[in-house]
C-alpha atoms as a PDB file:
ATOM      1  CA  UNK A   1       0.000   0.000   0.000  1.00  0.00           C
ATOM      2  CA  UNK A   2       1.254   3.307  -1.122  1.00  0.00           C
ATOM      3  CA  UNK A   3       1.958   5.858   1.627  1.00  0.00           C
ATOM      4  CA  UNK A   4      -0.541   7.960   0.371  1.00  0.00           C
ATOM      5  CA  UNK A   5      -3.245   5.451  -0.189  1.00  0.00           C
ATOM      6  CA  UNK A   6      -2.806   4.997   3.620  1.00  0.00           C
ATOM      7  CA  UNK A   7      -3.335   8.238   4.743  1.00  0.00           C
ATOM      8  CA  UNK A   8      -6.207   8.361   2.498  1.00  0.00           C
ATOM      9  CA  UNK A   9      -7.799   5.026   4.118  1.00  0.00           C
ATOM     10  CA  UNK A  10      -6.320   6.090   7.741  1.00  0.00           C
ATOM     11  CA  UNK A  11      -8.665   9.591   7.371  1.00  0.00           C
ATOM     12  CA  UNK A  12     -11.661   8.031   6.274  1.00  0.00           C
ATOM     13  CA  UNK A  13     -11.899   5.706   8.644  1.00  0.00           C
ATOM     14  CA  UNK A  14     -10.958   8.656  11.599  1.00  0.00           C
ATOM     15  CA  UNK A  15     -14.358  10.784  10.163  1.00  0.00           C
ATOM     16  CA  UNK A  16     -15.971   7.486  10.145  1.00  0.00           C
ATOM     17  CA  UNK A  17     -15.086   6.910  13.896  1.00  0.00           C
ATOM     18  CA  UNK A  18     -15.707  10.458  14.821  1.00  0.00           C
ATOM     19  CA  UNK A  19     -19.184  10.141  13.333  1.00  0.00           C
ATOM     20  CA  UNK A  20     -20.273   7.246  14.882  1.00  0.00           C
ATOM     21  CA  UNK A  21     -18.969   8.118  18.299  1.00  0.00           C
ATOM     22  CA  UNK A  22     -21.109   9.123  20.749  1.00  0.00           C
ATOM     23  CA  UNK A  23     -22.027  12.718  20.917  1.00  0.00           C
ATOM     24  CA  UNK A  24     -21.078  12.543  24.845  1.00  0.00           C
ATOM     25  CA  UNK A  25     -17.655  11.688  23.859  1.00  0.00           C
ATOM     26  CA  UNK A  26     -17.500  15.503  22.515  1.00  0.00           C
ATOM     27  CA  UNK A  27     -19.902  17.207  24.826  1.00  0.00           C
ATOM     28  CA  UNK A  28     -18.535  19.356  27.440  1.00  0.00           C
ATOM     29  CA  UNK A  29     -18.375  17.116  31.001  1.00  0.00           C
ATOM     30  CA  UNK A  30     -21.613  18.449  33.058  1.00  0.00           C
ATOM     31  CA  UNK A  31     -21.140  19.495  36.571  1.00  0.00           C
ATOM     32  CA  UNK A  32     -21.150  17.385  39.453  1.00  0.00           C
ATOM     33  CA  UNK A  33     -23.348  19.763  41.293  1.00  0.00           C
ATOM     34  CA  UNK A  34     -24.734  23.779  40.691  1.00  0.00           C
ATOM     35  CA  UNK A  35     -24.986  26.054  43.380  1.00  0.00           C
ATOM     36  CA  UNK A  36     -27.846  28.229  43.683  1.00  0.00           C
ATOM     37  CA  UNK A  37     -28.082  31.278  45.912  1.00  0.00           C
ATOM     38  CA  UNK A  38     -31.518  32.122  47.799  1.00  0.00           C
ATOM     39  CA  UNK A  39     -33.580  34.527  49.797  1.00  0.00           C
ATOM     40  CA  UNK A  40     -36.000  33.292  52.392  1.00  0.00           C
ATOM     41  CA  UNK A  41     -38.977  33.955  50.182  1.00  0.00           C
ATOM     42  CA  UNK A  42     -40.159  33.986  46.343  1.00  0.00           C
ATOM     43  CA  UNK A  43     -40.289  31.178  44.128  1.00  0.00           C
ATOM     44  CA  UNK A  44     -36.899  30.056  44.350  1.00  0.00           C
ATOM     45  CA  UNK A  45     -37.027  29.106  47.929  1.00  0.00           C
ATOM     46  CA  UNK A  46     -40.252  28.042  47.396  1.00  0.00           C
ATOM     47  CA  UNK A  47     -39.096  25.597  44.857  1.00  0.00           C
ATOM     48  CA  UNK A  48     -35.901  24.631  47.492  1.00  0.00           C
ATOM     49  CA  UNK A  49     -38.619  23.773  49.689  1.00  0.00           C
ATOM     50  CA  UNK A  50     -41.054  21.323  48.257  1.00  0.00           C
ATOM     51  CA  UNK A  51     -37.625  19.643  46.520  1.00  0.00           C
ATOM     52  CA  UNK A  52     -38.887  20.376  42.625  1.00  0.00           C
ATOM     53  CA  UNK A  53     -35.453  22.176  42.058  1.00  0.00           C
ATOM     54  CA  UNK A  54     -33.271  19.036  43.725  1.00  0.00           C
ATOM     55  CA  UNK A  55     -35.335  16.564  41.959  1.00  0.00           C
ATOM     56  CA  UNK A  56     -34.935  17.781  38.280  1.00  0.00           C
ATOM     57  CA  UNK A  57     -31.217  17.423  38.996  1.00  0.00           C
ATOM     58  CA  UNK A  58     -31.037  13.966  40.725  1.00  0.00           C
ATOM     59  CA  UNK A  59     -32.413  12.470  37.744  1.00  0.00           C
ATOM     60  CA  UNK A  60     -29.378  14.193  35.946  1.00  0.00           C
ATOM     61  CA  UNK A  61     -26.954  13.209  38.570  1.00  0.00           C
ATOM     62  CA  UNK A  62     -26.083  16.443  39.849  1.00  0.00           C
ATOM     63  CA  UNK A  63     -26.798  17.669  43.181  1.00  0.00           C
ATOM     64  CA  UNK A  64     -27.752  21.185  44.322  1.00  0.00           C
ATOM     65  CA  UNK A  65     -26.048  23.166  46.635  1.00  0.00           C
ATOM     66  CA  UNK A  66     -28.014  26.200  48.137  1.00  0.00           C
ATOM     67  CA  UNK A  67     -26.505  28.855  49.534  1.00  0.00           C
ATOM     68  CA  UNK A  68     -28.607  31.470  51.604  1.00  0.00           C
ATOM     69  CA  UNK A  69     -28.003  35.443  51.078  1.00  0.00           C
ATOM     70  CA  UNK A  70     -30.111  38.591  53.239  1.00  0.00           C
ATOM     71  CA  UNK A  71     -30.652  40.679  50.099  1.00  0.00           C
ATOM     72  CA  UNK A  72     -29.594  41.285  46.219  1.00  0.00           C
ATOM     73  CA  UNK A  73     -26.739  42.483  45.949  1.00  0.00           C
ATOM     74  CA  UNK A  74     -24.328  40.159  48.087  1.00  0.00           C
ATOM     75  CA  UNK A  75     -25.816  37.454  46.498  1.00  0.00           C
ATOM     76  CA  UNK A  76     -25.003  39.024  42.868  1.00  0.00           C
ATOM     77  CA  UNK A  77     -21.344  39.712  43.867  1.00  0.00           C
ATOM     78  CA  UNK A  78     -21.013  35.471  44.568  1.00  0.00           C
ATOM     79  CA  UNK A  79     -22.607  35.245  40.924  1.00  0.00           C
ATOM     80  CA  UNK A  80     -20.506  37.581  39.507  1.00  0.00           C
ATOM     81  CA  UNK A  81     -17.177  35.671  41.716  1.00  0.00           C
ATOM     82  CA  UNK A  82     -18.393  32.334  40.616  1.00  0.00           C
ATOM     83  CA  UNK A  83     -19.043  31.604  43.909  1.00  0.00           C
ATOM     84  CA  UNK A  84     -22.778  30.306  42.738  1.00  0.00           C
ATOM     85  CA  UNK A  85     -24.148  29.551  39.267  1.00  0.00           C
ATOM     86  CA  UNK A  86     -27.917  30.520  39.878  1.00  0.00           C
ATOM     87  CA  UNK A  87     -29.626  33.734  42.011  1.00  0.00           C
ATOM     88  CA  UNK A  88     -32.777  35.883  42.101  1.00  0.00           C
ATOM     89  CA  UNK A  89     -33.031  39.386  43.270  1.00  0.00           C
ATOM     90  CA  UNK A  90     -35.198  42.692  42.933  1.00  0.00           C
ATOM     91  CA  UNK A  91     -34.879  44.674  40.565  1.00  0.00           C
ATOM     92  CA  UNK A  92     -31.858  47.179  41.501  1.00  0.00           C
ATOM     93  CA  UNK A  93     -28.769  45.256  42.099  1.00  0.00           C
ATOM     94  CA  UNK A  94     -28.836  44.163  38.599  1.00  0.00           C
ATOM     95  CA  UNK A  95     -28.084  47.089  37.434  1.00  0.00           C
ATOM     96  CA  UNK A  96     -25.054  47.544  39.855  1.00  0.00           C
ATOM     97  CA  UNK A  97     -23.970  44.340  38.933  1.00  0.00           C
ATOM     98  CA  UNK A  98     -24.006  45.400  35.012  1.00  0.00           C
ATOM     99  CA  UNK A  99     -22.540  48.630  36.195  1.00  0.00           C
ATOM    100  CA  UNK A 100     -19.361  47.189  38.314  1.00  0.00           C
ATOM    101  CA  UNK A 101     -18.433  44.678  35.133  1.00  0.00           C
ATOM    102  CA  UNK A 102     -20.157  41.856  36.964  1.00  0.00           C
ATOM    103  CA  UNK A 103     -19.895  38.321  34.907  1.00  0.00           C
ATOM    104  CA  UNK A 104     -23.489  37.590  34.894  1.00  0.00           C
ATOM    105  CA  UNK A 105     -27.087  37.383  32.584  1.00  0.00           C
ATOM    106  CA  UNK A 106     -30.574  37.411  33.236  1.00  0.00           C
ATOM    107  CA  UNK A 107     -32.411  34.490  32.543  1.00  0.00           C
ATOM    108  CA  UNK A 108     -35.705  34.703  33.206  1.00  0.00           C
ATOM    109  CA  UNK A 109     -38.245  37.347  34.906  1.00  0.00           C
ATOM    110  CA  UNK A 110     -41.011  37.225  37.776  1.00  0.00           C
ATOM    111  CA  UNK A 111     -43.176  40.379  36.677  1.00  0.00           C
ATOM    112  CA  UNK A 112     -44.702  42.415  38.859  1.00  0.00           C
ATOM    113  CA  UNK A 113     -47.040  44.914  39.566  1.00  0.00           C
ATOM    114  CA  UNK A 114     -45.256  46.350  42.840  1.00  0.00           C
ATOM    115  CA  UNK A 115     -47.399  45.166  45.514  1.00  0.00           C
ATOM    116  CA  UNK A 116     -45.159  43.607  47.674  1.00  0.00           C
ATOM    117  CA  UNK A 117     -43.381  46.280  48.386  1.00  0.00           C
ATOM    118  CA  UNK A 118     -44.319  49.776  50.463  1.00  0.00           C
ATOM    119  CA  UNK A 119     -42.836  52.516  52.524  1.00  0.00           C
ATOM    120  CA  UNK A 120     -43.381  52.546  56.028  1.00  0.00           C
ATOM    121  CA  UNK A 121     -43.666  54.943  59.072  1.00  0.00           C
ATOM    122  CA  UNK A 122     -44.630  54.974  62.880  1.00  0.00           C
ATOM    123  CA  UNK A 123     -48.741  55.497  63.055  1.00  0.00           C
ATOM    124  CA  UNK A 124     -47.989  58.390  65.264  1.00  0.00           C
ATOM    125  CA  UNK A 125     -45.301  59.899  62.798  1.00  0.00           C
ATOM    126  CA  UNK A 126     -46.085  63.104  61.457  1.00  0.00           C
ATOM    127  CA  UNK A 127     -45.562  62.481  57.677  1.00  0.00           C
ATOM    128  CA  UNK A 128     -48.761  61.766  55.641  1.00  0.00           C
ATOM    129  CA  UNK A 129     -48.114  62.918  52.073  1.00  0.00           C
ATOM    130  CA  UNK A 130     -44.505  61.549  50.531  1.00  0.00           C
ATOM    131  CA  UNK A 131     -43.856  65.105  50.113  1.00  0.00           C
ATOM    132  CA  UNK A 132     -43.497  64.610  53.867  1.00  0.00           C
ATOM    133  CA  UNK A 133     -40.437  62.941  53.560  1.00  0.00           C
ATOM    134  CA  UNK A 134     -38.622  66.014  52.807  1.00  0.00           C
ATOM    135  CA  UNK A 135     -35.434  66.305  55.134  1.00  0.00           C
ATOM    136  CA  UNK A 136     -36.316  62.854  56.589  1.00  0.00           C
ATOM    137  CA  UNK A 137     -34.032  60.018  57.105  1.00  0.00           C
ATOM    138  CA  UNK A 138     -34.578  57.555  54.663  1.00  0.00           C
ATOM    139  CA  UNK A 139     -33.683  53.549  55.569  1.00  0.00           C
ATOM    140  CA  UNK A 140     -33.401  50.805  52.779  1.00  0.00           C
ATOM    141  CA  UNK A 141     -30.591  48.293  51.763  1.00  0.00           C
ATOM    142  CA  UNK A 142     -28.666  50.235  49.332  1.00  0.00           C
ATOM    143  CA  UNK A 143     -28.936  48.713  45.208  1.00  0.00           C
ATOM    144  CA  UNK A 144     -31.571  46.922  46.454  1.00  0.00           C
ATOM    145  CA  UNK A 145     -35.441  47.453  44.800  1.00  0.00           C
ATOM    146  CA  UNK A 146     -35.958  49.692  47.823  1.00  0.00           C
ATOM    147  CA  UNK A 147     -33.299  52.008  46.319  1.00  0.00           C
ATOM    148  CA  UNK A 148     -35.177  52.521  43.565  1.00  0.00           C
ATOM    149  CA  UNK A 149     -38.569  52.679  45.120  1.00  0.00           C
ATOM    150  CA  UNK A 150     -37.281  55.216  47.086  1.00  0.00           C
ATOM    151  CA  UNK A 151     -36.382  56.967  44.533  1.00  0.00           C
ATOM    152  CA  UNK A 152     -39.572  56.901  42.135  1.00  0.00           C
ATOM    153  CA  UNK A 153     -41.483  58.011  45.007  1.00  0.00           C
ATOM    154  CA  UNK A 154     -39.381  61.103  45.474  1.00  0.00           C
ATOM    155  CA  UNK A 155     -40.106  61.876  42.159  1.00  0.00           C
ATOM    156  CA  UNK A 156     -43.360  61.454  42.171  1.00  0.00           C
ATOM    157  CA  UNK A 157     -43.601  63.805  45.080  1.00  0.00           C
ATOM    158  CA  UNK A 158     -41.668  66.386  43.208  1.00  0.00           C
ATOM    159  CA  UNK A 159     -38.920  66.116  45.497  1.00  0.00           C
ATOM    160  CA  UNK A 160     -34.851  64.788  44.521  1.00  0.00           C
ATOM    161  CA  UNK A 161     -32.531  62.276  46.204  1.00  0.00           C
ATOM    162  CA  UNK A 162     -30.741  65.112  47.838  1.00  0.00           C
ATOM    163  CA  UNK A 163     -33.661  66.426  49.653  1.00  0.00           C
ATOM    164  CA  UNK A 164     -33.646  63.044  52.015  1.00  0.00           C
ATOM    165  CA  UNK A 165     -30.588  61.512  54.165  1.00  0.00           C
ATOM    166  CA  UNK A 166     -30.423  58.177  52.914  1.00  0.00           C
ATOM    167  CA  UNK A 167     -29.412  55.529  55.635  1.00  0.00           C
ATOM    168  CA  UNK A 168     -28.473  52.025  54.099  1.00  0.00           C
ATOM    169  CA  UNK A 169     -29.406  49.600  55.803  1.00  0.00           C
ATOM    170  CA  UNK A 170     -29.790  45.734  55.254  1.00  0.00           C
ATOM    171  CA  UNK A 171     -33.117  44.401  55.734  1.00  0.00           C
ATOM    172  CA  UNK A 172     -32.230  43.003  59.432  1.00  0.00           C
ATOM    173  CA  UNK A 173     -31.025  46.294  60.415  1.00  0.00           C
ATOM    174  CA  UNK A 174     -33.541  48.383  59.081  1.00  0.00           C
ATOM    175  CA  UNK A 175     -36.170  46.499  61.041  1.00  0.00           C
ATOM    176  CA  UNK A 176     -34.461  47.458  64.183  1.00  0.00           C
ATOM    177  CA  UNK A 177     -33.641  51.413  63.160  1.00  0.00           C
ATOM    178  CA  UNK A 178     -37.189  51.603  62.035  1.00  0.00           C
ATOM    179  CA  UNK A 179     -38.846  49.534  65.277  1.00  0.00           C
ATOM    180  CA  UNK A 180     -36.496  52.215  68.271  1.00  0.00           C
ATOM    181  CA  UNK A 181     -37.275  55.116  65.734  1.00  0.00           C
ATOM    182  CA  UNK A 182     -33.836  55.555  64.148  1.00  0.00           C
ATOM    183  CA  UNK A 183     -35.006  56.753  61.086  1.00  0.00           C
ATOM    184  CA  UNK A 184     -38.387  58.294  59.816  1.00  0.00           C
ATOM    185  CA  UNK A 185     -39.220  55.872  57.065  1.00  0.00           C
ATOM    186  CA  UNK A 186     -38.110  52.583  55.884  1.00  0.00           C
ATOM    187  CA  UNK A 187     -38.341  51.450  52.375  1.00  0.00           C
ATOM    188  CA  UNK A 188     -38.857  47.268  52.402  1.00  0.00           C
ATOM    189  CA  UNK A 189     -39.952  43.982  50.715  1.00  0.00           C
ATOM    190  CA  UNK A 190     -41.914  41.024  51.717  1.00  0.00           C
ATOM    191  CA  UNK A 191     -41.942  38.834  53.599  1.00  0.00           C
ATOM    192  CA  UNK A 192     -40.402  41.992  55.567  1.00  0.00           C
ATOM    193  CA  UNK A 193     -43.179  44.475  54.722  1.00  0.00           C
ATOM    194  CA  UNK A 194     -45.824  42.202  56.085  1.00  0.00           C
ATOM    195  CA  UNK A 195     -44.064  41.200  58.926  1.00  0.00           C
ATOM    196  CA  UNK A 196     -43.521  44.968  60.131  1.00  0.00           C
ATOM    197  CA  UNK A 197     -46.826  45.524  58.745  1.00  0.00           C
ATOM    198  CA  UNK A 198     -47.883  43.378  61.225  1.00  0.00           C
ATOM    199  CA  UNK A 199     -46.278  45.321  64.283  1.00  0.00           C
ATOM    200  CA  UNK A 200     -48.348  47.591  65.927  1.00  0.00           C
ATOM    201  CA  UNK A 201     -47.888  51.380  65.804  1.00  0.00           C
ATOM    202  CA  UNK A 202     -47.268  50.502  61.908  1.00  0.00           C
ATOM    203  CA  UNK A 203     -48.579  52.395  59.332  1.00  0.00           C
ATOM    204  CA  UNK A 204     -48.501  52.230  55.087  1.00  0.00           C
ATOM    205  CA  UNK A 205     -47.119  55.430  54.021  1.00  0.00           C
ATOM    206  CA  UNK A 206     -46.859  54.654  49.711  1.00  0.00           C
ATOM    207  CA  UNK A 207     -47.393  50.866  48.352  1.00  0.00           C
ATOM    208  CA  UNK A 208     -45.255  50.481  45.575  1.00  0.00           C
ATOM    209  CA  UNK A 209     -47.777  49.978  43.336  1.00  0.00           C
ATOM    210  CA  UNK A 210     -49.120  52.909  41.748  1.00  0.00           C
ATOM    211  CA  UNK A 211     -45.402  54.113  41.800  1.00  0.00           C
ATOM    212  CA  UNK A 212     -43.321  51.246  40.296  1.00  0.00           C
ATOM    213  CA  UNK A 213     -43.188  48.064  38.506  1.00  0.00           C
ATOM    214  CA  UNK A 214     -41.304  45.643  40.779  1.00  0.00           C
ATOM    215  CA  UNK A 215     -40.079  42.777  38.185  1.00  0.00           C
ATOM    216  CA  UNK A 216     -37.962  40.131  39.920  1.00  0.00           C
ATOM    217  CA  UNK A 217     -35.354  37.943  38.015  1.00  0.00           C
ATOM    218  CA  UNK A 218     -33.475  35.272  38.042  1.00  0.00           C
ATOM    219  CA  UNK A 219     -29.885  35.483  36.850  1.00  0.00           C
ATOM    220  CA  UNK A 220     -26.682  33.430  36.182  1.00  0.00           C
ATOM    221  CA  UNK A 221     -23.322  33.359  35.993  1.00  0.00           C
ATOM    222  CA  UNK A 222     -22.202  34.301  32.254  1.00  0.00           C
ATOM    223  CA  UNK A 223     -19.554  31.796  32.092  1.00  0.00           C
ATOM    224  CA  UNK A 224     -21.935  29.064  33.427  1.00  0.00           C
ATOM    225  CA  UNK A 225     -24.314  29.547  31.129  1.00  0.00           C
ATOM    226  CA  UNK A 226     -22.212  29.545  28.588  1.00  0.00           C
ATOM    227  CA  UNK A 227     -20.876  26.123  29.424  1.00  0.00           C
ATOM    228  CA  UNK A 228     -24.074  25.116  30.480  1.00  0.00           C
ATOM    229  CA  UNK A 229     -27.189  26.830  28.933  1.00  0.00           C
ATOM    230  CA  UNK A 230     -29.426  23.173  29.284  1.00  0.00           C
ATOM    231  CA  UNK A 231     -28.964  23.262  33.449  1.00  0.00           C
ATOM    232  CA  UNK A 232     -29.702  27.023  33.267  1.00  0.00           C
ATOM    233  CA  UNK A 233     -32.833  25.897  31.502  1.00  0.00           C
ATOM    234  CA  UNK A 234     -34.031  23.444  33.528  1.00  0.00           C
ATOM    235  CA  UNK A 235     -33.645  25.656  36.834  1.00  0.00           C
ATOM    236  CA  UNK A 236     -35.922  28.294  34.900  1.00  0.00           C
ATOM    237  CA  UNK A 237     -38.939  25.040  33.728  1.00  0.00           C
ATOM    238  CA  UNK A 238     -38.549  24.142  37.212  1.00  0.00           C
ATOM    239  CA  UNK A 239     -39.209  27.553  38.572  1.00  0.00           C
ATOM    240  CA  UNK A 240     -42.365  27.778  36.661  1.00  0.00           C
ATOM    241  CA  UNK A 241     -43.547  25.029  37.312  1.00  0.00           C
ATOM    242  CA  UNK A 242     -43.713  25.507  40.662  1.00  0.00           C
ATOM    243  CA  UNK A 243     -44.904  29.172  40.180  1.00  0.00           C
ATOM    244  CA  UNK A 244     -47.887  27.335  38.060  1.00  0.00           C
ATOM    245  CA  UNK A 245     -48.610  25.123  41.213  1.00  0.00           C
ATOM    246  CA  UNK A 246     -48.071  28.285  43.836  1.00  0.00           C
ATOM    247  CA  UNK A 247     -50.791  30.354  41.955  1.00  0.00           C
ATOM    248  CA  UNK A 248     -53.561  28.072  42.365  1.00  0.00           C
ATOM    249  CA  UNK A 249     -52.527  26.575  45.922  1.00  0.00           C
ATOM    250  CA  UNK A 250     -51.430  29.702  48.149  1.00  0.00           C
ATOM    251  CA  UNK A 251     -52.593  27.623  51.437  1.00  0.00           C
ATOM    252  CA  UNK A 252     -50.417  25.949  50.701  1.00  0.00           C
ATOM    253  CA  UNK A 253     -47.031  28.012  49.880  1.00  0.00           C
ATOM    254  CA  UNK A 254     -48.151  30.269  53.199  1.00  0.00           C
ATOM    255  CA  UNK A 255     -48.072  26.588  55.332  1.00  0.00           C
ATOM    256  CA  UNK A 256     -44.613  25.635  53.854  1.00  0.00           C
ATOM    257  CA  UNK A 257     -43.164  29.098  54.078  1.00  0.00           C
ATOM    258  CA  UNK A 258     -44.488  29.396  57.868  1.00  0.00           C
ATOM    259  CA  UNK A 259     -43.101  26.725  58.607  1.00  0.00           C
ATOM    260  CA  UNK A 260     -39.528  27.114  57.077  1.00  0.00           C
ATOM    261  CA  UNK A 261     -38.877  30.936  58.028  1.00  0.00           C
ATOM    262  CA  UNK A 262     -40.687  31.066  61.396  1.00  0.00           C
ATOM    263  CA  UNK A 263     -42.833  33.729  60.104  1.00  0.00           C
ATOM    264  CA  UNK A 264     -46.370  34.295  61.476  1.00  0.00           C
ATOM    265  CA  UNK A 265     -49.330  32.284  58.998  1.00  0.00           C
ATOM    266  CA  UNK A 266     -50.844  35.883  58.978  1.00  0.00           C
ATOM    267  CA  UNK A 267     -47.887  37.518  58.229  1.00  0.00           C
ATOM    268  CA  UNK A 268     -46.746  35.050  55.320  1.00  0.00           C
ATOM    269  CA  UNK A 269     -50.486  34.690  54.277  1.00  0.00           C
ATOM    270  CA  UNK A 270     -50.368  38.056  53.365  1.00  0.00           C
ATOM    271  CA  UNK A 271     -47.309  37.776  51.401  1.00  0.00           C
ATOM    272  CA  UNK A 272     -47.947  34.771  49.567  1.00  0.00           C
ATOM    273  CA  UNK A 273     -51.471  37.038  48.750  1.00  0.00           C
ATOM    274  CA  UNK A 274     -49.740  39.959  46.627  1.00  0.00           C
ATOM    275  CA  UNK A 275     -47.517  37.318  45.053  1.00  0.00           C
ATOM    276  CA  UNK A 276     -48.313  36.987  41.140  1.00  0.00           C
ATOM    277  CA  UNK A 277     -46.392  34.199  40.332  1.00  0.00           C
ATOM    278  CA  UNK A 278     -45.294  33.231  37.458  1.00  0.00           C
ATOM    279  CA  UNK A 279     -42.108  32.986  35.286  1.00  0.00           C
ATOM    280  CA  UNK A 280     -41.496  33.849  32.008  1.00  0.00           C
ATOM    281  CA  UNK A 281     -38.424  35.013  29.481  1.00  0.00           C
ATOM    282  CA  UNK A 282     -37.349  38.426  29.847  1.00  0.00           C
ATOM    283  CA  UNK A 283     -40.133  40.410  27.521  1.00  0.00           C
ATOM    284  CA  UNK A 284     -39.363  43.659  25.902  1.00  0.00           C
ATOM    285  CA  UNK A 285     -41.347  45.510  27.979  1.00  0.00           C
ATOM    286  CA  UNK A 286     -39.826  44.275  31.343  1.00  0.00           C
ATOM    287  CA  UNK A 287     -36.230  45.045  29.468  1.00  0.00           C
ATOM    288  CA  UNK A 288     -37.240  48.541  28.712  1.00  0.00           C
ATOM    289  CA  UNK A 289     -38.170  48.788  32.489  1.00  0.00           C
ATOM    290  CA  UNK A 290     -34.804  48.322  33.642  1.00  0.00           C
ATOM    291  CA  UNK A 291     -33.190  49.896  31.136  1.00  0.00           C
ATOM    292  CA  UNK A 292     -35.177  53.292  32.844  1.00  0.00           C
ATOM    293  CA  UNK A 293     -34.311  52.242  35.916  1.00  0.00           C
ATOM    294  CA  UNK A 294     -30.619  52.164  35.101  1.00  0.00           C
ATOM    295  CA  UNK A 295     -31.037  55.638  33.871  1.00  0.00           C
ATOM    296  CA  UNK A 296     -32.232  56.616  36.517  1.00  0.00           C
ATOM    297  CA  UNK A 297     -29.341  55.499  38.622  1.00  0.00           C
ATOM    298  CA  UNK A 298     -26.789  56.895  36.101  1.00  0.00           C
ATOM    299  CA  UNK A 299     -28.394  60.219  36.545  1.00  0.00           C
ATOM    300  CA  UNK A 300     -28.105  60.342  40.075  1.00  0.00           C
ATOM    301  CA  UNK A 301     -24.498  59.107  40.207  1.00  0.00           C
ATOM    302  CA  UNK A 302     -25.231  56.210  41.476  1.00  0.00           C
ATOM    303  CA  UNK A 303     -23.539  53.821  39.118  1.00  0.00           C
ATOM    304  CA  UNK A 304     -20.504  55.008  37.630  1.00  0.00           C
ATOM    305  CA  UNK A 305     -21.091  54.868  33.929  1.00  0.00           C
ATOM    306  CA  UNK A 306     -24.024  54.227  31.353  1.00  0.00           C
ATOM    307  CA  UNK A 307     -25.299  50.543  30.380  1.00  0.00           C
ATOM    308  CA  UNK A 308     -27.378  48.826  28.201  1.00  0.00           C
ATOM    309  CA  UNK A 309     -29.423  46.268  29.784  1.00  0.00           C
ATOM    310  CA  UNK A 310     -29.863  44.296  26.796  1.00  0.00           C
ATOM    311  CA  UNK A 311     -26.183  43.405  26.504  1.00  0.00           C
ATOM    312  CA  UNK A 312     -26.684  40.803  28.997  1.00  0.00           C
ATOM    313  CA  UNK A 313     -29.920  39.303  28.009  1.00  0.00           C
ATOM    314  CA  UNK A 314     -29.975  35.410  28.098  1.00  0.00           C
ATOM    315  CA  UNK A 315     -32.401  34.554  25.872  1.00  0.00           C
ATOM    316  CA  UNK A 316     -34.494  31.391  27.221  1.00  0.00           C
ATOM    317  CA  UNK A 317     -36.559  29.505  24.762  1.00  0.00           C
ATOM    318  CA  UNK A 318     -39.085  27.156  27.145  1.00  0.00           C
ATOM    319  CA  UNK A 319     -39.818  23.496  26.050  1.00  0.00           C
ATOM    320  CA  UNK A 320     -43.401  23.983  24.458  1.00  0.00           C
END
């Protein structure tokens, strides 16, 4: 056999080998396990709870790790670390996150109409109006969705950042400034706002709604999803399934929250009431929300250059 006729033969039968081989053989090795970070409340730690999350991956082989975060934007800077794979937040740290250089995409979006939210003051305290708020101290956890609900409700009130002190607190610490009278007003989220809500000598100063949109989302490390846009998927068809389930069995998500965050059944009941649950792709619409959000921001000073909050879009396509 000629020395060329043997190459010849010894390619064909390497493309032959190559195409029979099994695609696994060429796929990029799967995690072991993907590490999801968590708030105590929403549909991700709903979805921790009843097990849907852990059980879409055992079939796979992989395990879950969760790891538990206070607020957004902690969370965001493990994502952005590669600490975790998978978060949610509000709204707000996003945006930071985008701003800093952070190595992250969204990947899906809770929308929502902004009742979960609200800014609070004493029921003795003299501010009625939010033009009240004028000169007052100010307490939410800063790049959080308070931030910015803070924020839209100065402006609906005519009034700028600069005519409040802002006091940034995490949601922990607000509670306490805001229960010994620290500061005049505290911006907060559920399960938060219901619990203080709750307290006596409480009283609803602005809802969120009627002010802003507060959209939720679900994001990922870049890299990771990248590597791994199938596992990415099936957190987000796992996520709505169980928002599917939670919006037509909210006994039930208030009985398993109660029960895993010590929370009172009225409190969490109330909560789980002003949920809208559901999960979807990021929609134009909810895209263009951010995007004036981040404006907003930028025009304050509060992030340090412009951004486009397209750029970092992952576009999910759920299994019909």
């Amino acid at each position: 056999m000629s020395k060329r006729h043997f190459l010849k033969t010894l390619f064909t039968v390497s493309i032959a080998a190559i195409a029979l081989a099994p695609a696994s053989l060429f796929a990029q090795t799967a995690p072991k396990e993907i590490r999801i970070g968590y708030q105590k409340n929403g549909v991700l730690f709903l979805a921790k709870q009843t097990g849907k999350i852990d059980d879409a991956f055992k079939a796979k082989g992989i395990d879950v790790k969760w790891v538990e975060f206070s607020f957004g934007p902690p969370l965001l800077e493990a994502l952005n670390l590669g600490s975790i794979d998978y978060g949610t937040t509000g709204d707000s740290p996003p945006i930071f996150a985008q701003a800093a250089g952070a190595n992250l995409v969204y990947v899906a979006a809770q929308e929502a109409a902004g009742a979960g939210a609200a800014i609070l003051v004493k029921q003795d305290s003299p501010l009625q109006t939010l033009a009240d708020l004028k000169g007052k101290k100010i307490g939410f956890a800063k790049a959080s969705s308070a931030h910015n609900l803070t924020i839209a409700a100065l402006e609906k009130a005519g009034l700028t950042y600069q005519d409040i002190t802002p006091v940034y607190l995490a949601p922990a610490d607000g509670a306490a400034a805001f229960a010994k009278g620290a500061i005049d007003a505290w911006t907060i989220w559920d399960p938060f706002f219901a619990v203080a809500e709750a307290q006596p000598g409480t009283r609803v100063l602005a809802p969120a709604k009627g002010i802003v949109t507060q959209n939720s989302f679900f994001l990922a490390n870049a890299k990771f999803t990248t590597e791994n846009p199938e596992l990415v998927a099936l957190v987000n068809a796992s996520l709505a399934k169980t928002a599917g389930w939670a919006e037509t069995h909210r006994g039930e998500v208030t009985k398993i929250l109660t029960e895993a965050t010590g929370i009172s059944a009225e409190a969490q009941a109330k909560a789980v009431e002003r949920t809208e649950f559901v999960i979807n792709p990021l929609r134009d619409s909810v895209i263009n929300e951010q995007q004036r959000i981040a404006d907003r921001f930028l025009a304050l000073g509060l992030i340090p250059k412009p951004i486009t909050v397209k750029d970092i879009i992952w576009r999910w396509k759920p299994a019909t």
